[in-house]
C-alpha atoms as a PDB file:
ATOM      1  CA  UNK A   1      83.907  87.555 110.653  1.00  0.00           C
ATOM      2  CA  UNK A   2      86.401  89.497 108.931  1.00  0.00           C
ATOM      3  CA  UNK A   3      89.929  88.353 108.869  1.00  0.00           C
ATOM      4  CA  UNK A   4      93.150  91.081 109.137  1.00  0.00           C
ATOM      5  CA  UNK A   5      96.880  90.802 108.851  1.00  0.00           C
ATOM      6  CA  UNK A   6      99.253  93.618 109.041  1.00  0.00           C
ATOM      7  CA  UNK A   7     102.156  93.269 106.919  1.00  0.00           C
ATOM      8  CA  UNK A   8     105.793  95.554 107.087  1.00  0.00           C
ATOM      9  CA  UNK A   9     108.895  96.032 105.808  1.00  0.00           C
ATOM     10  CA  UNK A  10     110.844  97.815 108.191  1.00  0.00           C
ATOM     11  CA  UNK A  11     114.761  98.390 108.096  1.00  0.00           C
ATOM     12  CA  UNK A  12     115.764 100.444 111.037  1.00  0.00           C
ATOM     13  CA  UNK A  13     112.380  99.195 113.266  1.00  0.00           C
ATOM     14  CA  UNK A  14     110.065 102.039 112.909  1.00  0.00           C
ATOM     15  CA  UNK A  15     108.091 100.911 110.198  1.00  0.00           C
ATOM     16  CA  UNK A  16     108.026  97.782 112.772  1.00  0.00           C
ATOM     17  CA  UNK A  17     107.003  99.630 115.529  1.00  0.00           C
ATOM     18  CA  UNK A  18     104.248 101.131 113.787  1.00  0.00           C
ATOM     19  CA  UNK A  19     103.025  97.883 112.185  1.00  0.00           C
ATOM     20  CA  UNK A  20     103.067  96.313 115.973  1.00  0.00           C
ATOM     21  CA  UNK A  21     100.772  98.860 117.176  1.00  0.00           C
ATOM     22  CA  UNK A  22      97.902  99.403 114.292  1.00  0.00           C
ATOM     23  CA  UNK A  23      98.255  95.333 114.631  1.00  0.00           C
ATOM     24  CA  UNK A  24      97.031  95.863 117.844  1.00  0.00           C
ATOM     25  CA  UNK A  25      94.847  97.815 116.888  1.00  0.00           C
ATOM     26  CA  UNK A  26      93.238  95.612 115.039  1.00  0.00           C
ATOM     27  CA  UNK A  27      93.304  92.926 117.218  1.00  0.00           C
ATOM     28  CA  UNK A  28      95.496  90.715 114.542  1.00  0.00           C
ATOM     29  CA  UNK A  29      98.227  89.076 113.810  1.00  0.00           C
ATOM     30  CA  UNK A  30     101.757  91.164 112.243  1.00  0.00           C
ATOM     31  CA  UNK A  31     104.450  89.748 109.832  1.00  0.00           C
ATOM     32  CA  UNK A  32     107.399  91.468 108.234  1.00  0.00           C
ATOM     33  CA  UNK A  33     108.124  90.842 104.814  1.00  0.00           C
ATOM     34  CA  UNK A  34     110.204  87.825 105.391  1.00  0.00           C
ATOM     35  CA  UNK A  35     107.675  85.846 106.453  1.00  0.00           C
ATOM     36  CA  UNK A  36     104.454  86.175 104.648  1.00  0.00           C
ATOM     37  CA  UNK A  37     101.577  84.102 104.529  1.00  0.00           C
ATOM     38  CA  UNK A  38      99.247  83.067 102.157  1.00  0.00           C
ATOM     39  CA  UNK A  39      96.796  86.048 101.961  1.00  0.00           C
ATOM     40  CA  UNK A  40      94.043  83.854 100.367  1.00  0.00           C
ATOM     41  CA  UNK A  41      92.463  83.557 103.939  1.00  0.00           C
ATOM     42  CA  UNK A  42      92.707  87.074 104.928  1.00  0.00           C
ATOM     43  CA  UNK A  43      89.851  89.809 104.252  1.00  0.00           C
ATOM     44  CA  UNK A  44      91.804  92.893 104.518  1.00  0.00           C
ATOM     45  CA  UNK A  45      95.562  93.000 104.329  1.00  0.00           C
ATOM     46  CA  UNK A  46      97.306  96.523 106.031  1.00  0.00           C
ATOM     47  CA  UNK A  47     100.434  96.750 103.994  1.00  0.00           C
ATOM     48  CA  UNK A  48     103.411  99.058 105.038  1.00  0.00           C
ATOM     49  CA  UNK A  49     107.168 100.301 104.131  1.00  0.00           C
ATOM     50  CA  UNK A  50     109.380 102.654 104.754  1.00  0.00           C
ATOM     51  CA  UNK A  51     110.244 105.489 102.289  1.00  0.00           C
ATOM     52  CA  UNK A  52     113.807 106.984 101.824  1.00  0.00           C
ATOM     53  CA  UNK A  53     114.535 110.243  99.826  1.00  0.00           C
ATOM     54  CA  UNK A  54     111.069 111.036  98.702  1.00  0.00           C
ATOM     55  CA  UNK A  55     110.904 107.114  97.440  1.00  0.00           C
ATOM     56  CA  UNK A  56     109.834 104.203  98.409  1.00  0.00           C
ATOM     57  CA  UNK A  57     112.858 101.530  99.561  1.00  0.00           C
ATOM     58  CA  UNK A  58     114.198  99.156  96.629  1.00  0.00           C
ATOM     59  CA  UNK A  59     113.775  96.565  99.491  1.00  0.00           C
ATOM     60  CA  UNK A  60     109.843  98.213  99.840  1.00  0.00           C
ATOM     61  CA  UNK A  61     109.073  98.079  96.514  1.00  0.00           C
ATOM     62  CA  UNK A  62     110.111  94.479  96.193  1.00  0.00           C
ATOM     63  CA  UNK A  63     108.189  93.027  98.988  1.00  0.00           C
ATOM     64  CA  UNK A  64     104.992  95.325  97.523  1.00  0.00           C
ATOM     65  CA  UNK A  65     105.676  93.330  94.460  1.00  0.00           C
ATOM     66  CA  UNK A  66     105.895  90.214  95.776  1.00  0.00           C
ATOM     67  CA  UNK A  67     102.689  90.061  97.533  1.00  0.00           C
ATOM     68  CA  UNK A  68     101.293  89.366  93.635  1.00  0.00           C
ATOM     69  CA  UNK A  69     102.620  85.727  94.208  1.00  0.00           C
ATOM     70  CA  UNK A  70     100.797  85.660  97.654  1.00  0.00           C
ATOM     71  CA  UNK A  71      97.232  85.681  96.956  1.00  0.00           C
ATOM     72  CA  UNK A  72      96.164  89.171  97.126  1.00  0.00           C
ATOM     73  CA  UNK A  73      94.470  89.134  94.188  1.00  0.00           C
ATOM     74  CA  UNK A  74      90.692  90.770  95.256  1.00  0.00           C
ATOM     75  CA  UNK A  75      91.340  91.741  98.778  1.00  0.00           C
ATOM     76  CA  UNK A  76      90.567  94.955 100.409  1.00  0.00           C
ATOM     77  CA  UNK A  77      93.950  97.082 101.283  1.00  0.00           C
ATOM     78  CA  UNK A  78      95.145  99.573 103.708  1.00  0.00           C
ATOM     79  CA  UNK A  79      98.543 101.158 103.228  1.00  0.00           C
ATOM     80  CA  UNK A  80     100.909 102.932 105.707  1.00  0.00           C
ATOM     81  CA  UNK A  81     104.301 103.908 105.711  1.00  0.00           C
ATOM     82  CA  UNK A  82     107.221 105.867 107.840  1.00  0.00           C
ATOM     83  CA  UNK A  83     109.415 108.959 106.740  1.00  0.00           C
ATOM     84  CA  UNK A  84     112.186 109.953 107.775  1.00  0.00           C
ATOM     85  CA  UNK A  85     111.461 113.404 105.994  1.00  0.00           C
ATOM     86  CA  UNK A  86     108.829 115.954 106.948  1.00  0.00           C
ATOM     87  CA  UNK A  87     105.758 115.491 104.340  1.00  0.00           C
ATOM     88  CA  UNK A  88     106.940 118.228 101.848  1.00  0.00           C
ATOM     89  CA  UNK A  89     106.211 119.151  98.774  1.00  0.00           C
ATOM     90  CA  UNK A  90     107.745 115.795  96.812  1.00  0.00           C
ATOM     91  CA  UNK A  91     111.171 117.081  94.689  1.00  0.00           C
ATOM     92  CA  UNK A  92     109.690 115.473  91.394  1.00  0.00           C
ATOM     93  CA  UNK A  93     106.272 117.395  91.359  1.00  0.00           C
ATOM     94  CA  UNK A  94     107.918 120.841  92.870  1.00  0.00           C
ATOM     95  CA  UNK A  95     108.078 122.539  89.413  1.00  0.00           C
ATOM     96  CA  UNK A  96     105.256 120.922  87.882  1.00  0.00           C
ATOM     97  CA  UNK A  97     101.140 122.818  87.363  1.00  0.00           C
ATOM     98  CA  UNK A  98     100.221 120.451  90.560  1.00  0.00           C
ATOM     99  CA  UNK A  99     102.973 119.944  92.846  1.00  0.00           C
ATOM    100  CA  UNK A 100     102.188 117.493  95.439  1.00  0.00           C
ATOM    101  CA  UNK A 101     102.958 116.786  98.609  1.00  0.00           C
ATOM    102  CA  UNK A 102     105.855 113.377  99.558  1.00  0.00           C
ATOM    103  CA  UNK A 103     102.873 111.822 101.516  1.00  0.00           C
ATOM    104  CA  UNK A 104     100.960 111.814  98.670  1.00  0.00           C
ATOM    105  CA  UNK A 105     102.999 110.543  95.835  1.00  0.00           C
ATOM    106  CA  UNK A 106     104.372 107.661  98.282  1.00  0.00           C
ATOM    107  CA  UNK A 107     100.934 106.682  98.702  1.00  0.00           C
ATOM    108  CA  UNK A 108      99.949 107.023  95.058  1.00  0.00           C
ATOM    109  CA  UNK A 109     103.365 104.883  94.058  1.00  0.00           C
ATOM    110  CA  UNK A 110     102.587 102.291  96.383  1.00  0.00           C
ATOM    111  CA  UNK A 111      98.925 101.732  95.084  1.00  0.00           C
ATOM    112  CA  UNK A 112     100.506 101.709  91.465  1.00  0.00           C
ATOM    113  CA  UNK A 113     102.931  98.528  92.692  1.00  0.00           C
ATOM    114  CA  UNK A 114      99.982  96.817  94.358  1.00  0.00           C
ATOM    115  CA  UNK A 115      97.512  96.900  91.440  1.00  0.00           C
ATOM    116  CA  UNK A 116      99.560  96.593  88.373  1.00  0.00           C
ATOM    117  CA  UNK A 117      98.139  93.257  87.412  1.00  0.00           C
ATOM    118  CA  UNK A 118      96.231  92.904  90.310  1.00  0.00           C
ATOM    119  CA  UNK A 119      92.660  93.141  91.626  1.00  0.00           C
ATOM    120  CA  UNK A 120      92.569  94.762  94.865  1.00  0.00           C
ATOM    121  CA  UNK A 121      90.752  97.112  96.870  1.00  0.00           C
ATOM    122  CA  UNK A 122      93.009 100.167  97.955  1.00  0.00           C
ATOM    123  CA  UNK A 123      90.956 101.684 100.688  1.00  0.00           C
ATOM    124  CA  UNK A 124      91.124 105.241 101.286  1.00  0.00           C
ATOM    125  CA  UNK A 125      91.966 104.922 105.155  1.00  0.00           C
ATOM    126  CA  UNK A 126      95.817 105.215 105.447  1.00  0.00           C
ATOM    127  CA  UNK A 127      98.283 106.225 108.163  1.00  0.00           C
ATOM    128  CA  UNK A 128     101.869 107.913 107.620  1.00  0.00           C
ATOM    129  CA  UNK A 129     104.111 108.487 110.238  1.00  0.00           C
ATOM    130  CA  UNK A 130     107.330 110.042 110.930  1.00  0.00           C
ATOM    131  CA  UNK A 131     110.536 107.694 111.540  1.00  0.00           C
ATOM    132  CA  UNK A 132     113.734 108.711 112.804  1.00  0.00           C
ATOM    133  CA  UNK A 133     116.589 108.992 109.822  1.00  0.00           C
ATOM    134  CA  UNK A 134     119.558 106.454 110.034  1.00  0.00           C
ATOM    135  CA  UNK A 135     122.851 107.081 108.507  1.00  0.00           C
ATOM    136  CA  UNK A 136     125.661 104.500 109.274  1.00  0.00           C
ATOM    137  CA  UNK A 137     123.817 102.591 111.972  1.00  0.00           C
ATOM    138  CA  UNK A 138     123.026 106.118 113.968  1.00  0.00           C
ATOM    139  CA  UNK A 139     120.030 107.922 114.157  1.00  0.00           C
ATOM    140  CA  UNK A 140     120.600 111.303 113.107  1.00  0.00           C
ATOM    141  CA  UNK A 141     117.750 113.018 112.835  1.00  0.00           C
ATOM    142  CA  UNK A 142     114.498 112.775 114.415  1.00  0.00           C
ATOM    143  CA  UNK A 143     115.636 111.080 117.267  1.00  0.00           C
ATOM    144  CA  UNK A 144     112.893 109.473 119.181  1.00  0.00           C
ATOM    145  CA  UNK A 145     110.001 108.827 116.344  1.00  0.00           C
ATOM    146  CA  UNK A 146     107.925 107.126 116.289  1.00  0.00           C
ATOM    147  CA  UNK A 147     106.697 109.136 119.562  1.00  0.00           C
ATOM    148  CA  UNK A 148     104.430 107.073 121.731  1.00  0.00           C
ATOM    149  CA  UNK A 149     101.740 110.043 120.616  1.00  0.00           C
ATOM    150  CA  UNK A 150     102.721 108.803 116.946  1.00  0.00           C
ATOM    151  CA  UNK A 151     102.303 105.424 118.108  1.00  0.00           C
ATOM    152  CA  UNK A 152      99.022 105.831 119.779  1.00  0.00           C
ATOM    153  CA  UNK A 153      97.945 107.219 116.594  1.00  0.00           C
ATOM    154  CA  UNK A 154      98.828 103.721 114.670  1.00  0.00           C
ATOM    155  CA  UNK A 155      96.518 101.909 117.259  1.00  0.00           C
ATOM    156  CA  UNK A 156      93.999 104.294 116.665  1.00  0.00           C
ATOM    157  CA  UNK A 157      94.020 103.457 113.132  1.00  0.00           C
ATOM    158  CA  UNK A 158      94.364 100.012 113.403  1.00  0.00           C
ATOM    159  CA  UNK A 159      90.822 100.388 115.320  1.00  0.00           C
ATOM    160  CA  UNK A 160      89.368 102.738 113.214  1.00  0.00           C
ATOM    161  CA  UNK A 161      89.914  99.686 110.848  1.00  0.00           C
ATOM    162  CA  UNK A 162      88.418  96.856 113.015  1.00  0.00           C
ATOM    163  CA  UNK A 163      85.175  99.664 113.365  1.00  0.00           C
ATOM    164  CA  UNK A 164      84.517  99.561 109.722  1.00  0.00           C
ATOM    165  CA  UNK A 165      85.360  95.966 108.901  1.00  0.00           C
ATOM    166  CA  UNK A 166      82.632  95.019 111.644  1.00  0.00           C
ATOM    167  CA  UNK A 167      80.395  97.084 110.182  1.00  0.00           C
END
């Protein structure tokens, strides 16, 4: 049997949210980055953040980092992550021969993190999903995402997950 965990860094609780429900999904267990396991026991590990001006979080990028000292070395990997931006063409690659969209780069930035001196399996499965944008403790825009449609796509994942795992 396979073996899943579904880990998040989440500042204003979307990315949490999200995480909670492609967890259930998957039928496993979900830790934020503060308390991370060993991965050495875990098959498949569904890693997630939360991006902020076309970037991934300095808080993000340091948990993606430190999962090097946790054992992920040869495991498969999932990624997801929450925006509070629509997925646009990303600022950087606007004025460049192939300009590509935010969803996209954030993906492509996160695998970079993950396998810079690593061996693992990025799988091409991933889920991105809208997050409402805090400023000063308030949402301000986007009020009400994740939606429970957004969140029912999450699970959804998480099974479409568990369905190829088992297979």
């Amino acid at each position: 049997m396979v073996k899943a965990i579904v880990l998040y860094n989440s500042r204003s609780g979307n990315t949490e949210k999200v995480a909670l429900k492609i967890a259930e999904g998957l039928g496993v267990e979900c830790r934020n980055n503060k308390k991370i396991p060993d991965l050495k026991e875990y098959d498949l590990v569904v890693i997630g953040s939360w991006v902020i001006m076309g970037r991934i979080s300095f808080a993000g990028a340091r948990y993606l980092k430190k999962l090097k000292r946790k054992n992920i070395e040869d495991k498969k990997v999932a990624l997801f992550f929450t925006s509070g931006g629509p997925d646009e063409i990303h600022p950087f690659t606007e004025n460049k021969e192939n300009p590509r969209k935010i969803k996209e780069v954030m993906f492509e930035k996160m695998e970079e993190i993950l396998t810079k001196r690593s061996q693992v399996t990025i799988l091409p499965e991933r889920f991105y999903c809208k997050g409402a944008i805090r400023m000063f403790g308030e949402e301000k825009e986007n009020v009400g995402h994740p939606t429970e449609e957004e969140l029912t796509q999450a699970k959804e994942f998480g099974e479409q997950l568990k369905k190829q795992l088992e297979e």
